[in-house]
C-alpha atoms as a PDB file:
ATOM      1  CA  UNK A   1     100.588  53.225 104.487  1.00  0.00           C
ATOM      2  CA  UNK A   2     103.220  52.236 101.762  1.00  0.00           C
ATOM      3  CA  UNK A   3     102.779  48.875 102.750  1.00  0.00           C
ATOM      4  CA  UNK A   4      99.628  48.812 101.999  1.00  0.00           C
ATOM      5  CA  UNK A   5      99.679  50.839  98.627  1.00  0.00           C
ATOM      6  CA  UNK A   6     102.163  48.665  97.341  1.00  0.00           C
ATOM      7  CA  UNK A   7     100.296  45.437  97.837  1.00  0.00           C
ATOM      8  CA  UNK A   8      97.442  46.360  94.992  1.00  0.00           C
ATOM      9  CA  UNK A   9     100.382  46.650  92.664  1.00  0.00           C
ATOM     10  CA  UNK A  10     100.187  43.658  90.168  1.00  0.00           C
ATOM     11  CA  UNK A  11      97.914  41.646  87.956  1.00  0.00           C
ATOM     12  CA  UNK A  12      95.184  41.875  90.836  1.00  0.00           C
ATOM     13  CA  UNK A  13      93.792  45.199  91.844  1.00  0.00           C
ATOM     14  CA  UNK A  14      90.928  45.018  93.720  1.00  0.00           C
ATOM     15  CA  UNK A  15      91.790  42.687  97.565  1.00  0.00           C
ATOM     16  CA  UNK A  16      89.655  41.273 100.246  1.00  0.00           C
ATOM     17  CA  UNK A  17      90.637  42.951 103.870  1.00  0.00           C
ATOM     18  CA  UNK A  18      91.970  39.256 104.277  1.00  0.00           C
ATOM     19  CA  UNK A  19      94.070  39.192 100.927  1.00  0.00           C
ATOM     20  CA  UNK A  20      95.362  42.572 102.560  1.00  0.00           C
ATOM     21  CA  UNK A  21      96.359  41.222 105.537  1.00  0.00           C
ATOM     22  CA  UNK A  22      98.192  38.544 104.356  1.00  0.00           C
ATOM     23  CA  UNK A  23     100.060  40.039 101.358  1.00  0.00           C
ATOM     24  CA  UNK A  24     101.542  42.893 103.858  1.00  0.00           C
ATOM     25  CA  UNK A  25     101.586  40.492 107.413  1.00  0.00           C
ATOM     26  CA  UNK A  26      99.831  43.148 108.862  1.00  0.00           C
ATOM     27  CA  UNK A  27      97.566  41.998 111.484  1.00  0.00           C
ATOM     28  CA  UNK A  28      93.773  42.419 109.935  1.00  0.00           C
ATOM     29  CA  UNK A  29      92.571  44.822 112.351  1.00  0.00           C
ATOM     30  CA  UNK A  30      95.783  46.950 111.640  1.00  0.00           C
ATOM     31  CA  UNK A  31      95.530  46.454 107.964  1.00  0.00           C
ATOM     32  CA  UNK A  32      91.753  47.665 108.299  1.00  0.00           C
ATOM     33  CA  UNK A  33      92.278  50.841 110.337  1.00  0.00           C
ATOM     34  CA  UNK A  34      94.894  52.133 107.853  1.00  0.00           C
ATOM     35  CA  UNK A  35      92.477  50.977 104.908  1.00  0.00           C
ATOM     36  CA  UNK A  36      89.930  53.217 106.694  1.00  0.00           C
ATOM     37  CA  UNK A  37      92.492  56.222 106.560  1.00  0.00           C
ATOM     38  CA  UNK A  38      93.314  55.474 103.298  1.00  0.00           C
ATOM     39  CA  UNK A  39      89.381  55.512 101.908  1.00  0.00           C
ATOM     40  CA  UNK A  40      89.079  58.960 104.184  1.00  0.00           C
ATOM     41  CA  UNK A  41      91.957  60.466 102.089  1.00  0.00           C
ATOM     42  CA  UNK A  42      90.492  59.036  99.053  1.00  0.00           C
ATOM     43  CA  UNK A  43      93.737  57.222  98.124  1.00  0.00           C
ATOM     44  CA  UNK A  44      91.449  53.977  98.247  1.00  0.00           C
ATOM     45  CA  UNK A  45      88.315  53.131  97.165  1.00  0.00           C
ATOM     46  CA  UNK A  46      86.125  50.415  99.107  1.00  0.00           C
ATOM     47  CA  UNK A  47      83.294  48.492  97.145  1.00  0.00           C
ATOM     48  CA  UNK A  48      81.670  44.876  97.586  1.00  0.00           C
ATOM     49  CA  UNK A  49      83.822  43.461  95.616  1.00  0.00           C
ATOM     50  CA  UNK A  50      86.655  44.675  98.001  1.00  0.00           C
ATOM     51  CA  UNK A  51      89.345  47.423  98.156  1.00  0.00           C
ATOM     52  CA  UNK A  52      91.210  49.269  95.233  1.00  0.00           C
ATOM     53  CA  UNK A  53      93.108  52.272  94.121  1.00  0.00           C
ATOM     54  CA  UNK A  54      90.949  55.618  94.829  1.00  0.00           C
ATOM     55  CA  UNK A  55      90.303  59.177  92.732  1.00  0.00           C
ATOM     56  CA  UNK A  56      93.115  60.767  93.902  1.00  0.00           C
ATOM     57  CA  UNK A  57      95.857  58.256  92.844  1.00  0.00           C
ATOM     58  CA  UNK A  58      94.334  58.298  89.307  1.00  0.00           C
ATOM     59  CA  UNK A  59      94.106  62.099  89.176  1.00  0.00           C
ATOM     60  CA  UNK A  60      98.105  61.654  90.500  1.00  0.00           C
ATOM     61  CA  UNK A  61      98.769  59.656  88.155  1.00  0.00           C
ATOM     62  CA  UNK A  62      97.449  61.939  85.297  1.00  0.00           C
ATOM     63  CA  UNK A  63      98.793  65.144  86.489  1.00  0.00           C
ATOM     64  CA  UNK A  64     102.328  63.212  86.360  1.00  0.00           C
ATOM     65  CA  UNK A  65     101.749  62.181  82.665  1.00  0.00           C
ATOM     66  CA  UNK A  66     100.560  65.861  81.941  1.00  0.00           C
ATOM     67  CA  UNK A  67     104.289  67.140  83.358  1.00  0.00           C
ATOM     68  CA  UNK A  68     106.274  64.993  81.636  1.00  0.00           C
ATOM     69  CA  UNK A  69     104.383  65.681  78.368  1.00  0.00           C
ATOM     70  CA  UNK A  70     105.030  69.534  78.959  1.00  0.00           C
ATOM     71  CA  UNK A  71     108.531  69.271  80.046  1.00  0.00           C
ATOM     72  CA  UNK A  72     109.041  67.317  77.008  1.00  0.00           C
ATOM     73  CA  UNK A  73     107.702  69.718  74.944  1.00  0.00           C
ATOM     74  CA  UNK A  74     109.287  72.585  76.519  1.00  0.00           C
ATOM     75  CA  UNK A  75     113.005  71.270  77.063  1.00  0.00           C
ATOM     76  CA  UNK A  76     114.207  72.073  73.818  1.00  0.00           C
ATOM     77  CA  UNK A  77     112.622  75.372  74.176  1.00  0.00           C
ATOM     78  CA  UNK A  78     114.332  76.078  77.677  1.00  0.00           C
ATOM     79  CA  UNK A  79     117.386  75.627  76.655  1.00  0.00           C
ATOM     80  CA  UNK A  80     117.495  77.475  73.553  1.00  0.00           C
ATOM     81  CA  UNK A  81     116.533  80.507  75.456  1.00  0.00           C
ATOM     82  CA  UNK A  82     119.104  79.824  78.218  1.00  0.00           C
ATOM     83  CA  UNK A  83     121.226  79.727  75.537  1.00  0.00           C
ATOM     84  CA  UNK A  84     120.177  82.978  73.713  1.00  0.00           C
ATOM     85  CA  UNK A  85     120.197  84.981  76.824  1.00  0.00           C
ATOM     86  CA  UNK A  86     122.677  83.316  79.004  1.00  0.00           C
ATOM     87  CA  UNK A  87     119.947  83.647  82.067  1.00  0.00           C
ATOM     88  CA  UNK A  88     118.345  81.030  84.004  1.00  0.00           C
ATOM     89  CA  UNK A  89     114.869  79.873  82.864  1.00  0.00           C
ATOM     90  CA  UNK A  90     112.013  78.390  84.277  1.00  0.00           C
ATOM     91  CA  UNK A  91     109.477  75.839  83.867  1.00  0.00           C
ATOM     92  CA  UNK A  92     106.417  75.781  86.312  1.00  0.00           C
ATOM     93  CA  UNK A  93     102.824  74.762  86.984  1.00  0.00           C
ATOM     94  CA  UNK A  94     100.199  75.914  89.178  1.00  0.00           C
ATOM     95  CA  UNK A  95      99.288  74.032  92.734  1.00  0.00           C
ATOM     96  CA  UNK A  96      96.246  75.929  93.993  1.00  0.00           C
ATOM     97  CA  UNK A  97      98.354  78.549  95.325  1.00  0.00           C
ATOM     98  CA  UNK A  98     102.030  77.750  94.688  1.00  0.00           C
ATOM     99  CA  UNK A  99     104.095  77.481  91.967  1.00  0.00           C
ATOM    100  CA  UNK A 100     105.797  73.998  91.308  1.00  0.00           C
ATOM    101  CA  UNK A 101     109.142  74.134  89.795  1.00  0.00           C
ATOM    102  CA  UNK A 102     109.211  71.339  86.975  1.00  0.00           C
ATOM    103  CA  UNK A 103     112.498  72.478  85.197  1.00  0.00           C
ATOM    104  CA  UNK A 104     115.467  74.673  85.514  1.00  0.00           C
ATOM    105  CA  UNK A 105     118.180  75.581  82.990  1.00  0.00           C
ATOM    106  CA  UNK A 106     120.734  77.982  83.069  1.00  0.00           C
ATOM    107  CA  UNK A 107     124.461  76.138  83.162  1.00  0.00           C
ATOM    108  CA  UNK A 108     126.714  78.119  85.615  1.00  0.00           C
ATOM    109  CA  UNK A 109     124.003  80.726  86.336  1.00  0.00           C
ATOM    110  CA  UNK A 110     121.748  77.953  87.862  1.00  0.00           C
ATOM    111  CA  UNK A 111     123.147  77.742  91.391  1.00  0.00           C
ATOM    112  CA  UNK A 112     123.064  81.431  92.633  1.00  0.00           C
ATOM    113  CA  UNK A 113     118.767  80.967  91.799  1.00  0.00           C
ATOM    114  CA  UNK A 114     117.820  79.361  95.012  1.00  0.00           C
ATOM    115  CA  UNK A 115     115.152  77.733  92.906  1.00  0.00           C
ATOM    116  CA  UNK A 116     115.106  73.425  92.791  1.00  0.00           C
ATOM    117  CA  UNK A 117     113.061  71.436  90.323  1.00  0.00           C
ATOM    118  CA  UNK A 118     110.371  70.145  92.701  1.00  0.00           C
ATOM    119  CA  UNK A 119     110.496  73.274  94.804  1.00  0.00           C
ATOM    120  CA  UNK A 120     107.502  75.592  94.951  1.00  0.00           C
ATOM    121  CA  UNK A 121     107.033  78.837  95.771  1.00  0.00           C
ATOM    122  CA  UNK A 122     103.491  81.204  96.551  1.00  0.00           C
ATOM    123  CA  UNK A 123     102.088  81.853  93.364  1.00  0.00           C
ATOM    124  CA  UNK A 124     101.229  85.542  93.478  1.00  0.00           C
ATOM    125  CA  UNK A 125     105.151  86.324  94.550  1.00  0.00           C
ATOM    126  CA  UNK A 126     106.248  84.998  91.251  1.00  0.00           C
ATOM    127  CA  UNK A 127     106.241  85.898  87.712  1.00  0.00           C
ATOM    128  CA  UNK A 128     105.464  82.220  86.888  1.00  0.00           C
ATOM    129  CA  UNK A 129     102.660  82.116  89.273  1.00  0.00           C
ATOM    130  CA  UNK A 130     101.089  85.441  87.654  1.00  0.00           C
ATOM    131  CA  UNK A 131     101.285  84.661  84.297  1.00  0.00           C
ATOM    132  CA  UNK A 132      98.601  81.214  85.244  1.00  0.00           C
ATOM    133  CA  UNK A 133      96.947  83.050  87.590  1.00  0.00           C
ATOM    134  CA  UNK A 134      95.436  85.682  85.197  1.00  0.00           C
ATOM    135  CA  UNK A 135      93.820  83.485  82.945  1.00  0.00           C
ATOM    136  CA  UNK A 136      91.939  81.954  85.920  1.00  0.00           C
ATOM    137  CA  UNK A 137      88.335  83.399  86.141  1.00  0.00           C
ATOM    138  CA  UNK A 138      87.988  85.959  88.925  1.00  0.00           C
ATOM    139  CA  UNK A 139      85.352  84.440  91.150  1.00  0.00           C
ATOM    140  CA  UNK A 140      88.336  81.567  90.971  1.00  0.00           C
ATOM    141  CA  UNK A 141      91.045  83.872  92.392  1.00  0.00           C
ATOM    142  CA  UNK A 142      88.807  85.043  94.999  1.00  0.00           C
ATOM    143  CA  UNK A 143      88.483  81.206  96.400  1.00  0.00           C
ATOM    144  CA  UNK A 144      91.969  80.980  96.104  1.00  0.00           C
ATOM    145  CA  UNK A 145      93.085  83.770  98.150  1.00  0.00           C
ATOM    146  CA  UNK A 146      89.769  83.495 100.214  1.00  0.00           C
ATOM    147  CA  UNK A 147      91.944  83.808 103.888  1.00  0.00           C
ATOM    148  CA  UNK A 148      94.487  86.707 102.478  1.00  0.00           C
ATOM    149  CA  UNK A 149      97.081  87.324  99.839  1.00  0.00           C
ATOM    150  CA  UNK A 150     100.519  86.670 102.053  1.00  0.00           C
ATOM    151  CA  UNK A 151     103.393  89.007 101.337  1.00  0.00           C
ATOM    152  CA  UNK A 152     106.657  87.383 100.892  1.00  0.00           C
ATOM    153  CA  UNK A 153     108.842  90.567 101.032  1.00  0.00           C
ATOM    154  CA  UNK A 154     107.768  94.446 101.154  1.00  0.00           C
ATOM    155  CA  UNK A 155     107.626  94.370  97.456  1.00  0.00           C
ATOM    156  CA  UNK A 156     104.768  91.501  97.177  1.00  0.00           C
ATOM    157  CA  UNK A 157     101.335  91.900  95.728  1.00  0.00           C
ATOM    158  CA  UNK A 158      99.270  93.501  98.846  1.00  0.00           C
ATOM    159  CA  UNK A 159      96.209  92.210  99.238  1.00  0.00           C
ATOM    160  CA  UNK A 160      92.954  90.612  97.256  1.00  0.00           C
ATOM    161  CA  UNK A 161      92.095  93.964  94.751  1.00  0.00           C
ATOM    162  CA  UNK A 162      95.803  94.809  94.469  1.00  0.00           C
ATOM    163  CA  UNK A 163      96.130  91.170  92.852  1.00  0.00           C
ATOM    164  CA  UNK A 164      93.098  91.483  90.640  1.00  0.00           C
ATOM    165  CA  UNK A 165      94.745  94.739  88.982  1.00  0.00           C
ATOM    166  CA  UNK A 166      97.999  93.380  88.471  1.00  0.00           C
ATOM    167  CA  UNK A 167      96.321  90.283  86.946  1.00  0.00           C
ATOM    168  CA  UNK A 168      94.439  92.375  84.926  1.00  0.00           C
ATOM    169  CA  UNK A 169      97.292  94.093  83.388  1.00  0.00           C
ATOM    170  CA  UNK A 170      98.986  91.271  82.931  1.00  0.00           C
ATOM    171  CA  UNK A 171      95.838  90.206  80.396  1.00  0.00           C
ATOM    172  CA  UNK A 172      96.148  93.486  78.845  1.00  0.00           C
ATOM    173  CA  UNK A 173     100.227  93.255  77.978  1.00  0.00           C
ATOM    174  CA  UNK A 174      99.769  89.998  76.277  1.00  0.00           C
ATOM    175  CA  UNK A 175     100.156  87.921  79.752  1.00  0.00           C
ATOM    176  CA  UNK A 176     103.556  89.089  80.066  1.00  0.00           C
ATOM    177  CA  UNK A 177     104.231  89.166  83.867  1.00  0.00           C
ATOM    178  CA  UNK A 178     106.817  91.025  85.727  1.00  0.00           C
ATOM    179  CA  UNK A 179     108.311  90.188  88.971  1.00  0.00           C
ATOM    180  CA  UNK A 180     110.654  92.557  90.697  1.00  0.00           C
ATOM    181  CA  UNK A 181     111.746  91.486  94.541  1.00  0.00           C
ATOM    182  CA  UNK A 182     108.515  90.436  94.884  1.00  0.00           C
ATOM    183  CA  UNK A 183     109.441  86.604  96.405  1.00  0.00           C
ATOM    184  CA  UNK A 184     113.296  86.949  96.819  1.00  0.00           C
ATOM    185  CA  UNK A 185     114.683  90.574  96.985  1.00  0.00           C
ATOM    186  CA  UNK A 186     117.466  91.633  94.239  1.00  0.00           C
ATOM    187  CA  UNK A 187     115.560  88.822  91.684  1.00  0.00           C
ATOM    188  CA  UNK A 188     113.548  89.942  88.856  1.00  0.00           C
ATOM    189  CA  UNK A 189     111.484  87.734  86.503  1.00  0.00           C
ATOM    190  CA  UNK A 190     109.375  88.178  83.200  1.00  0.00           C
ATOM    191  CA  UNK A 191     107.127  84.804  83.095  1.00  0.00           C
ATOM    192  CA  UNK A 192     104.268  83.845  80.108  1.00  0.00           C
ATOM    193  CA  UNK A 193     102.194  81.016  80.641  1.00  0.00           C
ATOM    194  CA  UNK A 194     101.878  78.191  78.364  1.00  0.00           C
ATOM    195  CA  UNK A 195      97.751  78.063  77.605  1.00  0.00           C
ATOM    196  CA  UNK A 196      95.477  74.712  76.829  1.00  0.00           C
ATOM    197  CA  UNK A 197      91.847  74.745  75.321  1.00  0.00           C
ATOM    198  CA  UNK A 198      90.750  74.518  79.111  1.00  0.00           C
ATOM    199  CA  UNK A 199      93.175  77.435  80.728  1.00  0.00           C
ATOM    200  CA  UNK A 200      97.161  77.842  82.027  1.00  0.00           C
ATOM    201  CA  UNK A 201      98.767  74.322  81.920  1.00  0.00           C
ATOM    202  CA  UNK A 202     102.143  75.949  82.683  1.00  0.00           C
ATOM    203  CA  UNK A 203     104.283  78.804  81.997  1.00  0.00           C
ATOM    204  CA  UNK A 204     107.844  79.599  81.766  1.00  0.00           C
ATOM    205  CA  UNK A 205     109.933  82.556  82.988  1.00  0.00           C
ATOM    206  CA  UNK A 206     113.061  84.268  83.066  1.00  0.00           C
ATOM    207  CA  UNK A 207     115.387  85.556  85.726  1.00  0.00           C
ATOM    208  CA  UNK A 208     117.539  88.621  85.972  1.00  0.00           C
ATOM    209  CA  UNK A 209     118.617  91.007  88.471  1.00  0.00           C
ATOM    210  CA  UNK A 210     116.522  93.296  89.951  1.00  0.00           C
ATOM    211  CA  UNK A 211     117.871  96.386  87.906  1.00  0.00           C
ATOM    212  CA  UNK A 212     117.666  94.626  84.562  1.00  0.00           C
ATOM    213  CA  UNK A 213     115.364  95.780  81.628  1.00  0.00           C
ATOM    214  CA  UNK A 214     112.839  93.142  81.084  1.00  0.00           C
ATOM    215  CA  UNK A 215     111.161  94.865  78.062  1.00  0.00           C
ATOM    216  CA  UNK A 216     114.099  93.619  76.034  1.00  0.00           C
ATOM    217  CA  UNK A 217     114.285  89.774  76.970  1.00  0.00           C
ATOM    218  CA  UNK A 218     110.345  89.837  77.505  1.00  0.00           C
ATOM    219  CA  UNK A 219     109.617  89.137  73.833  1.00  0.00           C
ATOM    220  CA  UNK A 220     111.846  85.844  73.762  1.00  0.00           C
ATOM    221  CA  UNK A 221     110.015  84.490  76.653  1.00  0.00           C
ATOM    222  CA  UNK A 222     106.696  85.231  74.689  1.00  0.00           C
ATOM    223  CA  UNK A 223     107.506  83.602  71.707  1.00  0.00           C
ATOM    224  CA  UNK A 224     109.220  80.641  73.417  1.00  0.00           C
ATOM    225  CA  UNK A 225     105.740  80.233  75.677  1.00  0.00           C
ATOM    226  CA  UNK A 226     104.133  80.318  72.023  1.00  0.00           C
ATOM    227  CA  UNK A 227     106.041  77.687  70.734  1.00  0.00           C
ATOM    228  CA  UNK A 228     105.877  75.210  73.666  1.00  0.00           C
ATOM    229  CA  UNK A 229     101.773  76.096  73.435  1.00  0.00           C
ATOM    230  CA  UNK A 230     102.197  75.109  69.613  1.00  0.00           C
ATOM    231  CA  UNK A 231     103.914  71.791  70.114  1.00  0.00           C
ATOM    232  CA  UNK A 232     101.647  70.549  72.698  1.00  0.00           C
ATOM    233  CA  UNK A 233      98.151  71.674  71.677  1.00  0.00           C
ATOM    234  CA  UNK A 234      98.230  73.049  67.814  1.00  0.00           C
ATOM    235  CA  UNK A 235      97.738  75.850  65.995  1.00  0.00           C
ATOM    236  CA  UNK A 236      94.082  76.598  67.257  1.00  0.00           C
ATOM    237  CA  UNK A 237      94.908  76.650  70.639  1.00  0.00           C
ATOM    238  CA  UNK A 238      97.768  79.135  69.766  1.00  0.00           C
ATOM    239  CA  UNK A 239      94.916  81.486  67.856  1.00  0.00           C
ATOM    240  CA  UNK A 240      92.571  80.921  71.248  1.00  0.00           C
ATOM    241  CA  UNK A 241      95.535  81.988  73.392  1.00  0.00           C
ATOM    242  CA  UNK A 242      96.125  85.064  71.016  1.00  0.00           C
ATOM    243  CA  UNK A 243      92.589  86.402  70.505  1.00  0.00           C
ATOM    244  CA  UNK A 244      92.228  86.179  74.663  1.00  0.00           C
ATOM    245  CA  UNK A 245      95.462  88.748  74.786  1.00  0.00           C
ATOM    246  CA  UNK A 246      93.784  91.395  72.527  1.00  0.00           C
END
């Protein structure tokens, strides 16, 4: 199938089955039943005037730009609070139901966090994954978590209502969100997410050990989610992100 993908690269996008064929070597039958696999997945598009690149490599393509623009805008942040609290800290965004891990700092501290930038982890076990997931609408969580709320380890979120009350206290604390063992035993997290004019485009968190009292570092991971939110979308979307804590 990367065969194929590459071949619409360059100054023409949009190829015959026989220009296909020919720029790959692929025998055109072959060439046409991955094409057909391809359309299915939506990956490519076919029209009269031939094939070309589909919905979902566009959408791809955006959601890449959006991460880079956030980890831009939150690197400086990241670090700074690694820096003030000698902890590792987290950058994330939300897959559906999974976290995905778009930066890590934390200098020596980094490698005992089995963590990776790329990883992901489920979404409800995490502090990062609760802190987007409560400014989701309800009906929205519910679709989500349609076939069951999984428990990672006996300290997890149990079940659909259990998951609605913790989200709803996280809205009522100022989305501060507290993980404690809930996705790797002996690993606590306070996470805040980092809020657009359309919802949660990220959030960021911070780890500790499981005895540790978040109350005191959970106010520098608030203002350093308000800052990132300030640098990427403006001061209104900061007041929008405030008035929907009170």
């Amino acid at each position: 199938m990367t065969l194929i993908m590459d071949c619409f690269e360059g100054p023409k996008t949009r190829l015959l089955l026989e220009e296909v064929s020919r720029r790959t070597g692929l025998p055109r039958s072959t060439a046409h039943r991955i094409l057909d696999q391809l359309v299915r997945l939506q990956w490519v598009e076919h029209t009269r005037s031939g094939y070309h690149l589909g919905r979902r490599v566009r959408t791809w393509g955006a959601r890449e730009s959006g991460h880079s623009d956030l980890r831009a805008a939150a690197a400086p942040w990241l670090h700074e609070l690694a820096v003030m609290t000698d902890l590792v800290v987290h950058l994330g965004t939300l897959d559906e139901t999974y976290v995905e891990y778009l930066d890590k700092v934390g200098g020596r501290r980094a490698a005992a966090v089995a963590s990776r930038v790329g990883g992901r982890a489920p979404a409800h076990c995490t502090a990062l994954g609760k802190a987007m997931l409560a400014w989701l609408p309800p009906e929205e969580i519910d679709e989500l978590y349609a076939d069951g709320v999984p428990a990672a380890t006996g300290a997890s979120v149990d079940g659909l209502p259990a998951l609605h009350r913790e989200l709803g206290r996280i809205r009522r604390d100022r989305g501060l969100a507290v993980e404690r063992g809930e996705c790797v035993e002996g690993i606590a997290c306070v996470g805040v997410a980092i809020r657009g004019p359309e919802g949660p485009v990220g959030a960021i968190s911070l780890v500790a050990g499981h005895a540790s009292p978040l109350e005191r570092i959970a106010p520098l991971v608030y203002d350093m989610a308000q800052r990132i939110t300030l640098d990427l979308f403006g001061e209104s979307a900061l007041r929008t992100a405030r008035v929907g804590t009170a």
